[in-house]
N, C-alpha and C. Protein backbone atom coordinates (compact mmCIF):
# COMPACT_ATOMS: atom_id res chain seq x y z
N UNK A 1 74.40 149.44 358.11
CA UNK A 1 73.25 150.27 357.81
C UNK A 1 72.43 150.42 359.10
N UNK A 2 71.82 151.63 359.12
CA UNK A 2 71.35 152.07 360.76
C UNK A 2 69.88 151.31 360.71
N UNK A 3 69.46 151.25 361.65
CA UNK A 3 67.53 151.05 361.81
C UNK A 3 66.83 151.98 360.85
N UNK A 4 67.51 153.55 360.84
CA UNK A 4 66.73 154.27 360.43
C UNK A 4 66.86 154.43 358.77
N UNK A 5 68.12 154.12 358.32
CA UNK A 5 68.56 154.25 356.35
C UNK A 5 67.87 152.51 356.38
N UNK A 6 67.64 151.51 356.87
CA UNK A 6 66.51 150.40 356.35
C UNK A 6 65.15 150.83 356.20
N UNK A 7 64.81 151.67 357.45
CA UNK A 7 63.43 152.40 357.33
C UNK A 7 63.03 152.68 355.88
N UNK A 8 64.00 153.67 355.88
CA UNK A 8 63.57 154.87 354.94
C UNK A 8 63.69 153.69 353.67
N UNK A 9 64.65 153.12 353.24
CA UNK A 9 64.48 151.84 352.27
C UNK A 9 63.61 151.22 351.70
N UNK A 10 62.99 150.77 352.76
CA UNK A 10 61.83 149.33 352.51
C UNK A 10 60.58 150.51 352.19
N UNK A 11 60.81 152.07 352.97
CA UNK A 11 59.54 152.52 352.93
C UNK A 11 59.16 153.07 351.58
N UNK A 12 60.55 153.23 351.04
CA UNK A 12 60.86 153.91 349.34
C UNK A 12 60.54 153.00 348.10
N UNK A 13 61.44 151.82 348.76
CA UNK A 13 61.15 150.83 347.83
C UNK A 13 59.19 150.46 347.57
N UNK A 14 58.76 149.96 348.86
CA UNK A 14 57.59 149.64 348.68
C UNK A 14 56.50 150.97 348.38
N UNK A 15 56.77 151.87 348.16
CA UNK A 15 56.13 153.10 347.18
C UNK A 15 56.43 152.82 345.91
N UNK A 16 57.68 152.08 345.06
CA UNK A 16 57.28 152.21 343.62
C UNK A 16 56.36 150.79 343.63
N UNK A 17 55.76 149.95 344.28
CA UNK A 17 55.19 148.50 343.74
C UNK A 17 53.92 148.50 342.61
N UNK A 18 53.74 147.82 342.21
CA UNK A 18 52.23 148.10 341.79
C UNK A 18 51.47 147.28 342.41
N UNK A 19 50.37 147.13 342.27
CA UNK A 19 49.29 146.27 342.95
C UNK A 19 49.69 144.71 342.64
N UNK A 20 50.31 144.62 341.63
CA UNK A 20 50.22 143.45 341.31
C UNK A 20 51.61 142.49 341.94
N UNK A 21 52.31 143.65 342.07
CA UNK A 21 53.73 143.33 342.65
C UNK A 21 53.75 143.17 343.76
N UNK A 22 52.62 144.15 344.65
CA UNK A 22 52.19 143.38 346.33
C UNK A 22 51.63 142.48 346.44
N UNK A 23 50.85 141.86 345.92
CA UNK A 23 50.23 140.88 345.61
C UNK A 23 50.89 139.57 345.60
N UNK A 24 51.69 139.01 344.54
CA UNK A 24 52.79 138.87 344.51
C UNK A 24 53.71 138.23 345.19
N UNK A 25 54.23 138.82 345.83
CA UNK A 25 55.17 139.49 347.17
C UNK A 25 54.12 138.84 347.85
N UNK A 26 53.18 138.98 348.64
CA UNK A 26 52.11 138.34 349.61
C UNK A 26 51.85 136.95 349.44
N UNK A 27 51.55 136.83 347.75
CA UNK A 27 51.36 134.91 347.67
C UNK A 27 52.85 134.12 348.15
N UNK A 28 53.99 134.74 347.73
CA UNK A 28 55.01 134.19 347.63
C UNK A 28 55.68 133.82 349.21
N UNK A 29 55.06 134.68 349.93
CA UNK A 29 55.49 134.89 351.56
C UNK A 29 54.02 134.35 352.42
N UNK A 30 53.20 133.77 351.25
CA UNK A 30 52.26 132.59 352.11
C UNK A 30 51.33 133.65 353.21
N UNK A 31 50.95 134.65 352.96
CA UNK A 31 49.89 135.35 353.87
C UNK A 31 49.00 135.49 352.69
N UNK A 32 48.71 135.32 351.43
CA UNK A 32 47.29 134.85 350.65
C UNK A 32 47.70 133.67 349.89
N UNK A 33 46.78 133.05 349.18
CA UNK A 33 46.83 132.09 348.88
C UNK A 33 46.60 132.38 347.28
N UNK A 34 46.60 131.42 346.42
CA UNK A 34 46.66 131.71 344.89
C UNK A 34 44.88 132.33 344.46
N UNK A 35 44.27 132.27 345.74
CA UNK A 35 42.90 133.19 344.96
C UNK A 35 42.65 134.17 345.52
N UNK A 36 44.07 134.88 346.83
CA UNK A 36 43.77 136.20 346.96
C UNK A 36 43.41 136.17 348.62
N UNK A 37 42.93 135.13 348.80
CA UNK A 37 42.61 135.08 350.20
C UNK A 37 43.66 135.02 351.26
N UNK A 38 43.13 134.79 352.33
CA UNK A 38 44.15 134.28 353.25
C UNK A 38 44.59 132.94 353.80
N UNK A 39 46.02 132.70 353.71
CA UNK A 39 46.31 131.34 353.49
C UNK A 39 45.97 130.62 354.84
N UNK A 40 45.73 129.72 354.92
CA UNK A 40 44.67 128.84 355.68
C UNK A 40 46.22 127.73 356.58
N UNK A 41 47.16 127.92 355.90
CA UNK A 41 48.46 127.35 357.00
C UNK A 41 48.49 128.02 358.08
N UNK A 42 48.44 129.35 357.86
CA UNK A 42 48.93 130.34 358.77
C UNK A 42 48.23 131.25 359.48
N UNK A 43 46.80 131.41 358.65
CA UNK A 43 45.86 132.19 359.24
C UNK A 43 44.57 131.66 359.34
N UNK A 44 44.49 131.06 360.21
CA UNK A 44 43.29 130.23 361.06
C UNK A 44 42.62 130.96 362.12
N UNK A 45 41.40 130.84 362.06
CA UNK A 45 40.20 131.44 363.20
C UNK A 45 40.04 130.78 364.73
N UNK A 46 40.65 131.52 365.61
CA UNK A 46 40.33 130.52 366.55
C UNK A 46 38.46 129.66 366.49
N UNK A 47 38.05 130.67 366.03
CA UNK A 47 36.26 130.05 366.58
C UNK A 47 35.99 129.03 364.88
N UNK A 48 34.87 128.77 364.52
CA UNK A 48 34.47 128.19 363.54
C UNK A 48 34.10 129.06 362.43
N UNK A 49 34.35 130.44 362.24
CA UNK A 49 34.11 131.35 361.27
C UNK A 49 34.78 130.98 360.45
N UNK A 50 34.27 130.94 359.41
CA UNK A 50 35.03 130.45 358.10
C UNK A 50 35.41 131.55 357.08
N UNK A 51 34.60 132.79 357.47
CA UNK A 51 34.94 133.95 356.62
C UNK A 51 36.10 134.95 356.61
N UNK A 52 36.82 134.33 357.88
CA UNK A 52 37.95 135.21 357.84
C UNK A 52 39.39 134.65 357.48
N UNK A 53 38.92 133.77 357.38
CA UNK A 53 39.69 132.57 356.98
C UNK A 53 40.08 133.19 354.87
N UNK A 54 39.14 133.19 354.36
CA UNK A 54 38.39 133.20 352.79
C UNK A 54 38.49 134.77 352.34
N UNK A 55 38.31 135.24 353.32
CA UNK A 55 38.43 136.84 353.09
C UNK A 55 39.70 137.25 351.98
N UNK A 56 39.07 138.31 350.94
CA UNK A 56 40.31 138.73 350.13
C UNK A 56 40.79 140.05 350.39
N UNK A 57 41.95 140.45 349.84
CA UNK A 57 42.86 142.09 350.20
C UNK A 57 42.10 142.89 349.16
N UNK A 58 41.64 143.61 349.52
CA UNK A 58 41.32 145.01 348.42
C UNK A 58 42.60 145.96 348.89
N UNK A 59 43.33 146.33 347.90
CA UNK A 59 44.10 147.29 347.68
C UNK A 59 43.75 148.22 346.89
């Protein structure tokens, strides 16, 4: 399969999702955490801000 028939794939596929299915998909792959935020393993602030850390996805 070329670069470009994966493109078009992932770009097709992720058009039917619903919100809840990205969502989802995001907790499960550890970039939010079970309240929506951002998971705190992986996404850390260099400075002492704690809000970006806590921050949630509006979709």
């Amino acid at each position: 399969m070329s670069i470009y028939e994966l493109t078009q794939k992932v770009k097709t596929s992720g058009q039917k999702r619903t919100h809840e299915q990205r969502m989802k998909l995001l907790k499960e792959a550890h970039v939010l955490d079970a309240r929506g935020g951002f998971d705190r393993k992986f996404f850390t602030s260099s400075d002492s801000d704690d809000h970006s850390a806590s921050s949630t996805v509006q979709a």
